[in-house]
PDB file of N, CA and C in Angstrom:
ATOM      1  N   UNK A   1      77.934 224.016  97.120  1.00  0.00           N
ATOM      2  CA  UNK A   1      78.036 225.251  97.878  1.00  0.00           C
ATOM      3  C   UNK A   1      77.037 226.281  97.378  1.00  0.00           C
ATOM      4  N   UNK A   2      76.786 226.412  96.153  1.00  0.00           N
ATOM      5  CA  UNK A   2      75.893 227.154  95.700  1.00  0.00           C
ATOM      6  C   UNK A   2      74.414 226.768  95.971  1.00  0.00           C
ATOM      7  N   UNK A   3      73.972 225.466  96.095  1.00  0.00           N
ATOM      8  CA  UNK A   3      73.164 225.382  96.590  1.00  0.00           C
ATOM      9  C   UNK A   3      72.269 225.859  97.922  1.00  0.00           C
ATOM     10  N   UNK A   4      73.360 225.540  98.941  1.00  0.00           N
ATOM     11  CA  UNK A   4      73.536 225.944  99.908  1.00  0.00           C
ATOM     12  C   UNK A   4      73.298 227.369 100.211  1.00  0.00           C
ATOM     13  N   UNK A   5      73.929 228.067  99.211  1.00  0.00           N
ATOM     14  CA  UNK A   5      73.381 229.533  99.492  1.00  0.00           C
ATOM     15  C   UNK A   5      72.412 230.096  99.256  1.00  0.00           C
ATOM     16  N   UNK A   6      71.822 229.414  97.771  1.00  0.00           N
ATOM     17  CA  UNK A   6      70.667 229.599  97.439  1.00  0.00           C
ATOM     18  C   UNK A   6      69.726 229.434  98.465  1.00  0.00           C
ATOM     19  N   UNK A   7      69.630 228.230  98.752  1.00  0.00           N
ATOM     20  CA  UNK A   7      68.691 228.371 100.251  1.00  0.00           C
ATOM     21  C   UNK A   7      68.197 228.955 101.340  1.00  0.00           C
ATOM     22  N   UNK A   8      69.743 229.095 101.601  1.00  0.00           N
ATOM     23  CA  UNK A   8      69.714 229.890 103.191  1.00  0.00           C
ATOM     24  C   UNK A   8      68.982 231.197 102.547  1.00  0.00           C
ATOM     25  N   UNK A   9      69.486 231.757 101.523  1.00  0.00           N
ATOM     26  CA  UNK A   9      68.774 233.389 101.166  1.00  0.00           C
ATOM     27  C   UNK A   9      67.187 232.924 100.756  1.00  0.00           C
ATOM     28  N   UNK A  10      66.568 231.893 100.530  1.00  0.00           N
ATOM     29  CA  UNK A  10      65.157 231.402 100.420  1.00  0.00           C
ATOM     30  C   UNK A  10      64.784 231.604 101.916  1.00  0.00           C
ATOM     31  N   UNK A  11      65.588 230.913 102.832  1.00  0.00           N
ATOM     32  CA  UNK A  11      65.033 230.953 104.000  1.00  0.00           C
ATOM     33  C   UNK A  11      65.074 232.535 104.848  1.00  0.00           C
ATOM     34  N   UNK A  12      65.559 232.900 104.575  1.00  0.00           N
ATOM     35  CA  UNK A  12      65.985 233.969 105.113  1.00  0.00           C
ATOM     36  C   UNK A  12      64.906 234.912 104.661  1.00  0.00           C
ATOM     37  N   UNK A  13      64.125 234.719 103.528  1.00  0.00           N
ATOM     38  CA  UNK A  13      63.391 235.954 102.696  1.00  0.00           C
ATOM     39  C   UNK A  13      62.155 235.389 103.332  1.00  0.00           C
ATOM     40  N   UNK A  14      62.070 233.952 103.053  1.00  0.00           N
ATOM     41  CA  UNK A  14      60.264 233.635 104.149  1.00  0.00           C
ATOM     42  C   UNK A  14      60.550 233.347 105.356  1.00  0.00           C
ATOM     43  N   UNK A  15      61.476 233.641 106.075  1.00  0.00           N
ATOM     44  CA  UNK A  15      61.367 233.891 107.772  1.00  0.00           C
ATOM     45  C   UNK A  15      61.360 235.279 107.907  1.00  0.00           C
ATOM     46  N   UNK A  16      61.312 235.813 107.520  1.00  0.00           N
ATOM     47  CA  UNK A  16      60.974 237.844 107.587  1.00  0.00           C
ATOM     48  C   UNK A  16      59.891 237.611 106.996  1.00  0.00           C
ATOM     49  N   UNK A  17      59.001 236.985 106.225  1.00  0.00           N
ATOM     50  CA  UNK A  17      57.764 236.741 106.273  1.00  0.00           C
ATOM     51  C   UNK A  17      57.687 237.725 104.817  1.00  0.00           C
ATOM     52  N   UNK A  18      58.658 237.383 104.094  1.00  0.00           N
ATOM     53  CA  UNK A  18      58.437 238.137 102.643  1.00  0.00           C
ATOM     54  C   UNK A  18      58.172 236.411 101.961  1.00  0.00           C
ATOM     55  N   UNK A  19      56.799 236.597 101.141  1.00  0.00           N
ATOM     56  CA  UNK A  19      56.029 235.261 100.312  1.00  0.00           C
ATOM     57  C   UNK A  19      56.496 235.546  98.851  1.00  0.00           C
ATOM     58  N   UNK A  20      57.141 236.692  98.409  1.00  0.00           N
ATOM     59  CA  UNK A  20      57.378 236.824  97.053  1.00  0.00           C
ATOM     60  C   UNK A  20      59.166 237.109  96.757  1.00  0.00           C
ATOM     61  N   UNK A  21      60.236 236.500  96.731  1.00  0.00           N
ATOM     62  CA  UNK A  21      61.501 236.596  96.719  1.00  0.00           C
ATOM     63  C   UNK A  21      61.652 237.967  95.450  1.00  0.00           C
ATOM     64  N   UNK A  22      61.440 237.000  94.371  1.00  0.00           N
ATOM     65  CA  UNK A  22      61.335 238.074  93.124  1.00  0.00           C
ATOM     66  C   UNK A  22      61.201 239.546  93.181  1.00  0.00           C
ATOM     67  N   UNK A  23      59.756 239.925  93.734  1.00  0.00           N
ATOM     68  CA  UNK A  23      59.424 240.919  93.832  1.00  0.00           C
ATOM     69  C   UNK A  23      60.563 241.801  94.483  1.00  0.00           C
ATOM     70  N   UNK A  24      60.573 241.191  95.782  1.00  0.00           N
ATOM     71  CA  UNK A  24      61.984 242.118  96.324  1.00  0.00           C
ATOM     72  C   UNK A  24      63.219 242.148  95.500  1.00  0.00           C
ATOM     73  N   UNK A  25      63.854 241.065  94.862  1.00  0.00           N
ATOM     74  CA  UNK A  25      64.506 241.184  94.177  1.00  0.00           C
ATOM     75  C   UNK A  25      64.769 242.290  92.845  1.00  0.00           C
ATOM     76  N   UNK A  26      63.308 242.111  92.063  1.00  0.00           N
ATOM     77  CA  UNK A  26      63.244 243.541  91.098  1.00  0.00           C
ATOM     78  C   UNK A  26      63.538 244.860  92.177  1.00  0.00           C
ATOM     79  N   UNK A  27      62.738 245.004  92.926  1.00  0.00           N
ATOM     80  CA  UNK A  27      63.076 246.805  94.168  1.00  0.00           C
ATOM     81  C   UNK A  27      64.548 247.004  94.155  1.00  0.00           C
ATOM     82  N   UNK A  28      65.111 245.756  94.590  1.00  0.00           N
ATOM     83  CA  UNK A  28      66.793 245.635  94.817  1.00  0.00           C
ATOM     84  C   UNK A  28      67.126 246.080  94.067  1.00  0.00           C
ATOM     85  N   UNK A  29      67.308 245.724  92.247  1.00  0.00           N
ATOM     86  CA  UNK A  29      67.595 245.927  91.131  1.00  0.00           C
ATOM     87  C   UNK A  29      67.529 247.173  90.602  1.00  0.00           C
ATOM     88  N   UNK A  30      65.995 247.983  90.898  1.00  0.00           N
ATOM     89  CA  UNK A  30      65.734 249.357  90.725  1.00  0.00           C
ATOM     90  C   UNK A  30      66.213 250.299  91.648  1.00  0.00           C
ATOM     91  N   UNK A  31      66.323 249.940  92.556  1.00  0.00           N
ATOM     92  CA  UNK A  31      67.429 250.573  93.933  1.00  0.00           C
ATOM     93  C   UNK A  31      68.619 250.965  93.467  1.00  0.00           C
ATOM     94  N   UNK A  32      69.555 249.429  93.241  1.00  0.00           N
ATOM     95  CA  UNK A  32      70.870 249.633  92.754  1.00  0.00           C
ATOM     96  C   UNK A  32      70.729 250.101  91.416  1.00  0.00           C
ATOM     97  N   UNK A  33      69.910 250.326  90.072  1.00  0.00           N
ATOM     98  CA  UNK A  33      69.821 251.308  88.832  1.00  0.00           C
ATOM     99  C   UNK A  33      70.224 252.879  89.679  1.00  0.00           C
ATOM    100  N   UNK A  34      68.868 252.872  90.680  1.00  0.00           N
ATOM    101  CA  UNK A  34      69.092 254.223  90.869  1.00  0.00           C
ATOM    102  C   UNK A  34      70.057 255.122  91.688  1.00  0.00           C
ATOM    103  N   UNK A  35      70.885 254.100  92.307  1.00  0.00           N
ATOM    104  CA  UNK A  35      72.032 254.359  93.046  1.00  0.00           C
ATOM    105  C   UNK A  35      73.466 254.481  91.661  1.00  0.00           C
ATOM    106  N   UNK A  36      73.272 253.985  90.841  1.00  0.00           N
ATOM    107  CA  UNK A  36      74.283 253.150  90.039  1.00  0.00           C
ATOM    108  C   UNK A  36      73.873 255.576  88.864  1.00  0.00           C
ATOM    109  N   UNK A  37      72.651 255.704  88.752  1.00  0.00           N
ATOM    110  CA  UNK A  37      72.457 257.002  88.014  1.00  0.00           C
ATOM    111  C   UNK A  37      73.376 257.727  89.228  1.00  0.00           C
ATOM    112  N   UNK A  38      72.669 257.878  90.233  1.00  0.00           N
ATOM    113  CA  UNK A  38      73.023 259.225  91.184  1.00  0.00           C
ATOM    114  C   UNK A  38      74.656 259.291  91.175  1.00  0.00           C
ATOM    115  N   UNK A  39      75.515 257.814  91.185  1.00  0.00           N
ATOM    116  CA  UNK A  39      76.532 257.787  90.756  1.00  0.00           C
ATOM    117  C   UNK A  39      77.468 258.936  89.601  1.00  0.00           C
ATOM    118  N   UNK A  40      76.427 258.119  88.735  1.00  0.00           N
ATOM    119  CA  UNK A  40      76.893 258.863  87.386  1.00  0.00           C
ATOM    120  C   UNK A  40      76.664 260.259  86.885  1.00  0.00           C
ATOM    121  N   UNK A  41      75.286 260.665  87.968  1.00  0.00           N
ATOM    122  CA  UNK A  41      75.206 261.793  87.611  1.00  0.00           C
ATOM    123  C   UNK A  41      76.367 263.135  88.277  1.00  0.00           C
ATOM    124  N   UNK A  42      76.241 262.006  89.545  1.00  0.00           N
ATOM    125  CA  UNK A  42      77.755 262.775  90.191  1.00  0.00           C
ATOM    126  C   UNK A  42      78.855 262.805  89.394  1.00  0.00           C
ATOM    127  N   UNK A  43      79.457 262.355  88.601  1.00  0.00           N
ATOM    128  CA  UNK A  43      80.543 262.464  87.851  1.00  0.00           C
ATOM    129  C   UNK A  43      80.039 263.250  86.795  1.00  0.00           C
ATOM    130  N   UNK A  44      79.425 263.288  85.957  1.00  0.00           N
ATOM    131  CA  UNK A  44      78.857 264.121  84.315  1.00  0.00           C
ATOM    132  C   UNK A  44      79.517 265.607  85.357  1.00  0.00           C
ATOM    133  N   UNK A  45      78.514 265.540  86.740  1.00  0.00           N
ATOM    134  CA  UNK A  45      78.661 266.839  87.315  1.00  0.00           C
ATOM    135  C   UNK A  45      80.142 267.662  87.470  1.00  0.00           C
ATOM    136  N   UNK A  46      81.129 266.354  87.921  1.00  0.00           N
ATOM    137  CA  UNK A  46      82.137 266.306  88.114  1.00  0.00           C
ATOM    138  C   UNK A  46      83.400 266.945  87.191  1.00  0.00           C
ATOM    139  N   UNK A  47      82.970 266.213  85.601  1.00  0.00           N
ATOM    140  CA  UNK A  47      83.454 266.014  84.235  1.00  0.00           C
ATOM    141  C   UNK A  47      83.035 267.538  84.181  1.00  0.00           C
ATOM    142  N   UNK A  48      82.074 267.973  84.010  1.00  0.00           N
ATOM    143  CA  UNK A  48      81.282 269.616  83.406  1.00  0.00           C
ATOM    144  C   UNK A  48      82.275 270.608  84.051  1.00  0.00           C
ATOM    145  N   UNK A  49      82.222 270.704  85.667  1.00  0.00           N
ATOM    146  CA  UNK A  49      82.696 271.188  86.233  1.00  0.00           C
ATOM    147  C   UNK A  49      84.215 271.726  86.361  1.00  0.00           C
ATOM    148  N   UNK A  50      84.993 270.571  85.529  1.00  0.00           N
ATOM    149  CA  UNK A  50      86.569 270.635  86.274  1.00  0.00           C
ATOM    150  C   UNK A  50      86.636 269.989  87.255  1.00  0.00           C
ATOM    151  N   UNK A  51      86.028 269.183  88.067  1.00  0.00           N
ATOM    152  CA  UNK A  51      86.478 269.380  89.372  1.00  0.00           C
ATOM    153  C   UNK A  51      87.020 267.865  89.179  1.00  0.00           C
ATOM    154  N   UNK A  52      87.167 266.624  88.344  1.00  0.00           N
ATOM    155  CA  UNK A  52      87.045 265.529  88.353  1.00  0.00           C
ATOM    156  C   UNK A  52      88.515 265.251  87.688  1.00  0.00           C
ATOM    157  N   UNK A  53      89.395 264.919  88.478  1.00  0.00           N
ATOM    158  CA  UNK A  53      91.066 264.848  88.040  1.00  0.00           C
ATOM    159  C   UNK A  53      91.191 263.557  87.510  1.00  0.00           C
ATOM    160  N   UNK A  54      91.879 263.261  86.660  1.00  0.00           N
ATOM    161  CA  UNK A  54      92.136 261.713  86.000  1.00  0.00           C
ATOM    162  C   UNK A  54      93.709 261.344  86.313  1.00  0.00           C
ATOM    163  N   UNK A  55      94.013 260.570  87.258  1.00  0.00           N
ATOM    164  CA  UNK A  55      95.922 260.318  87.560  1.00  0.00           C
ATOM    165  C   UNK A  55      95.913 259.701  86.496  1.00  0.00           C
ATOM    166  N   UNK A  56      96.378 259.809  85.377  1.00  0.00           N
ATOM    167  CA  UNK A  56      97.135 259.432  84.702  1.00  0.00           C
ATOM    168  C   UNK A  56      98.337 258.482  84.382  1.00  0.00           C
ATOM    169  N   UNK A  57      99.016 258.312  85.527  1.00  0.00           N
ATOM    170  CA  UNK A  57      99.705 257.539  86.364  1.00  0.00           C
ATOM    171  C   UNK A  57      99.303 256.378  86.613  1.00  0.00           C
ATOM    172  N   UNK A  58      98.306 256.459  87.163  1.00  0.00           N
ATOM    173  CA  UNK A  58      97.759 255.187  87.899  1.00  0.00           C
ATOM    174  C   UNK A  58      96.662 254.554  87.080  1.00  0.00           C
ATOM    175  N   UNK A  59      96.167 255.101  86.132  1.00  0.00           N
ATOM    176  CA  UNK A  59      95.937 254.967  84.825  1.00  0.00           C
ATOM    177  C   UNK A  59      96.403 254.024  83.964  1.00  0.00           C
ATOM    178  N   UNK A  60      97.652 254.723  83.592  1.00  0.00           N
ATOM    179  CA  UNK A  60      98.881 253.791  82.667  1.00  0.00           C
ATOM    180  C   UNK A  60      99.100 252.356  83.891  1.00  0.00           C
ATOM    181  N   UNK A  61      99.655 252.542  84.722  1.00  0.00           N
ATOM    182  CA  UNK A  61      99.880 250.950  85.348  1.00  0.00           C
ATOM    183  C   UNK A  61      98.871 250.368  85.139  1.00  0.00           C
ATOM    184  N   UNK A  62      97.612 250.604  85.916  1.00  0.00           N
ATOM    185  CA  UNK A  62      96.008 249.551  85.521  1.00  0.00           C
ATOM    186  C   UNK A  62      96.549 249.033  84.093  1.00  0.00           C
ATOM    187  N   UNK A  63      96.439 249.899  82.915  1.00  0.00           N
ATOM    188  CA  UNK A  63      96.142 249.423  81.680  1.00  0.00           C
ATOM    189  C   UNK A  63      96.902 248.575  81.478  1.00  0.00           C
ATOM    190  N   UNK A  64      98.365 249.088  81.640  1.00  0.00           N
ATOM    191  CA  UNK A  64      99.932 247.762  81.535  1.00  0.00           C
ATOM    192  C   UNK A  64      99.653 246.966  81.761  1.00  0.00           C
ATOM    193  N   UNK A  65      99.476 247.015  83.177  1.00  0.00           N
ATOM    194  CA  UNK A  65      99.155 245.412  84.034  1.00  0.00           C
ATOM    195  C   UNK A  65      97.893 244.519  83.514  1.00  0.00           C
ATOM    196  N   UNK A  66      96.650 245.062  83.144  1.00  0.00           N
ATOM    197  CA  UNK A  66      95.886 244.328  82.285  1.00  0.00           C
ATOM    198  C   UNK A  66      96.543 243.844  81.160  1.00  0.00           C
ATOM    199  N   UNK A  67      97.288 244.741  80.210  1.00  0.00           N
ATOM    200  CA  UNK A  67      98.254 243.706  78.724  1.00  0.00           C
ATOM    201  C   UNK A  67      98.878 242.677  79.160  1.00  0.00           C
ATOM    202  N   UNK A  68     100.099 242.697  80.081  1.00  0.00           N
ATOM    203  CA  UNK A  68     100.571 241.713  80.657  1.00  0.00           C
ATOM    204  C   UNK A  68      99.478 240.502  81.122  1.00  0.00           C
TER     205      UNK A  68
END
């Protein structure tokens, strides 16, 4: 199955007539870095501010349920 996918996304990158997979692949990578900052910078902003509430609540269950 993995094969399989591998492919089709080969084919898929030289029927749009892209000759270098990689290349696009790094852009992708630096794309999602720089989506992955604007993220974070939104929160620091968030954190500074006050404006960024932590439930606490829902908090504690996540963590429980991970021990269990």
């Amino acid at each position: 199955m993995i094969s399989q996918l591998n492919s089709a996304g080969i084919k898929t990158a030289y029927q749009n007539g892209n000759t270098e997979p990689k290349a696009n692949a790094k852009k992708t990578q630096e794309m999602n870095k720089e989506a992955d900052m604007s993220k974070v910078d939104t929160l620091k902003e968030s954190i500074q501010s006050g404006q960024y509430k932590i439930n606490l609540e829902a908090l504690s269950k996540r963590i429980a349920d991970e021990l269990m």
